[in-house]
Protein backbone atom coordinates (compact mmCIF):
# COMPACT_ATOMS: atom_id res chain seq x y z
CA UNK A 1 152.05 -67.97 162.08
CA UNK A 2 151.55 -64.63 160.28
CA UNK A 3 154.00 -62.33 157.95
CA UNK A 4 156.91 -65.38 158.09
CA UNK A 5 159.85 -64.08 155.90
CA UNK A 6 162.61 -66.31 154.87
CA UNK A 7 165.48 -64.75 153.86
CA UNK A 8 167.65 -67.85 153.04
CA UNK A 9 166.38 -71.43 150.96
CA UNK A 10 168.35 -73.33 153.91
CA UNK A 11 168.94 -73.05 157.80
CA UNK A 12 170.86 -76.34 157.95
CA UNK A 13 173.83 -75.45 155.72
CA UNK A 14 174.95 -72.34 157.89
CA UNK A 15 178.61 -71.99 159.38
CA UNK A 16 177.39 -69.87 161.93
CA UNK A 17 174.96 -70.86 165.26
CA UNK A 18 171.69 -70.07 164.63
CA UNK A 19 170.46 -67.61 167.10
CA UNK A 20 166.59 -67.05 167.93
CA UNK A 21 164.28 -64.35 170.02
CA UNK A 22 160.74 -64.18 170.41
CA UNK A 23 159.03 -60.91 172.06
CA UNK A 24 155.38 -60.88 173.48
CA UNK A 25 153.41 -58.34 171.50
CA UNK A 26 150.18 -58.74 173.28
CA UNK A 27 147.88 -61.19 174.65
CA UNK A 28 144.88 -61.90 177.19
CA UNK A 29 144.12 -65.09 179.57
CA UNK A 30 143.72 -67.05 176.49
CA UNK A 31 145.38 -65.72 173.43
CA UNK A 32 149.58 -64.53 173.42
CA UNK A 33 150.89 -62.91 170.23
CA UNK A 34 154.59 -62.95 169.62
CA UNK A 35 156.98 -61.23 166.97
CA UNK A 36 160.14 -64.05 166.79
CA UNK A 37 163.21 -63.44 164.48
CA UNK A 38 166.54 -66.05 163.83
CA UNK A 39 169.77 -65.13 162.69
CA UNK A 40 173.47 -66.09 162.04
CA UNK A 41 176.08 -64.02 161.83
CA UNK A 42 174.28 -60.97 161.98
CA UNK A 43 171.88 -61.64 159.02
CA UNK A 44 168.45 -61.99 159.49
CA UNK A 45 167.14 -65.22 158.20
CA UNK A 46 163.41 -66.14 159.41
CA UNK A 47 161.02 -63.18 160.70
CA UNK A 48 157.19 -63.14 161.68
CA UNK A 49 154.66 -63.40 164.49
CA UNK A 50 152.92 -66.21 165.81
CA UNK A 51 149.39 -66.06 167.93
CA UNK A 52 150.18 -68.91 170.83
CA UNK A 53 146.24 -70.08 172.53
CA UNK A 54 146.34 -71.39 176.19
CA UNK A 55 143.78 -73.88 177.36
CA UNK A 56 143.59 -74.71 180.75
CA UNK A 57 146.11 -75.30 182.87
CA UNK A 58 148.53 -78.25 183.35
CA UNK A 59 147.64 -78.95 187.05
CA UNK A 60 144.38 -79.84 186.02
């Protein structure tokens, strides 16, 4: 996790339904960088990236 802004103290006090998306940025066979945001009600609340690594596969 890299650049995470929260924007609220809580997420489990909100009225609204929480909402989240997550966009690939880059990657290679072994390392997948995404940008990911949540939001309610049309207010940001959490922002930032997050670097996924893959090992191996799961048929193996």
């Amino acid at each position: 996790m890299r650049n995470v802004a929260l924007h609220v103290i809580r997420l489990d006090d909100l009225d609204a339904d929480l909402v989240a998306a997550a966009e690939r940025v880059t990657g290679d066979g072994s390392t997948v960088m995404y940008e990911f945001s949540v939001w309610s009600a049309q207010q940001t609340l959490l922002s930032g990236r997050a670097s996924i690594v893959v090992t191996g596969s799961p048929h193996e």
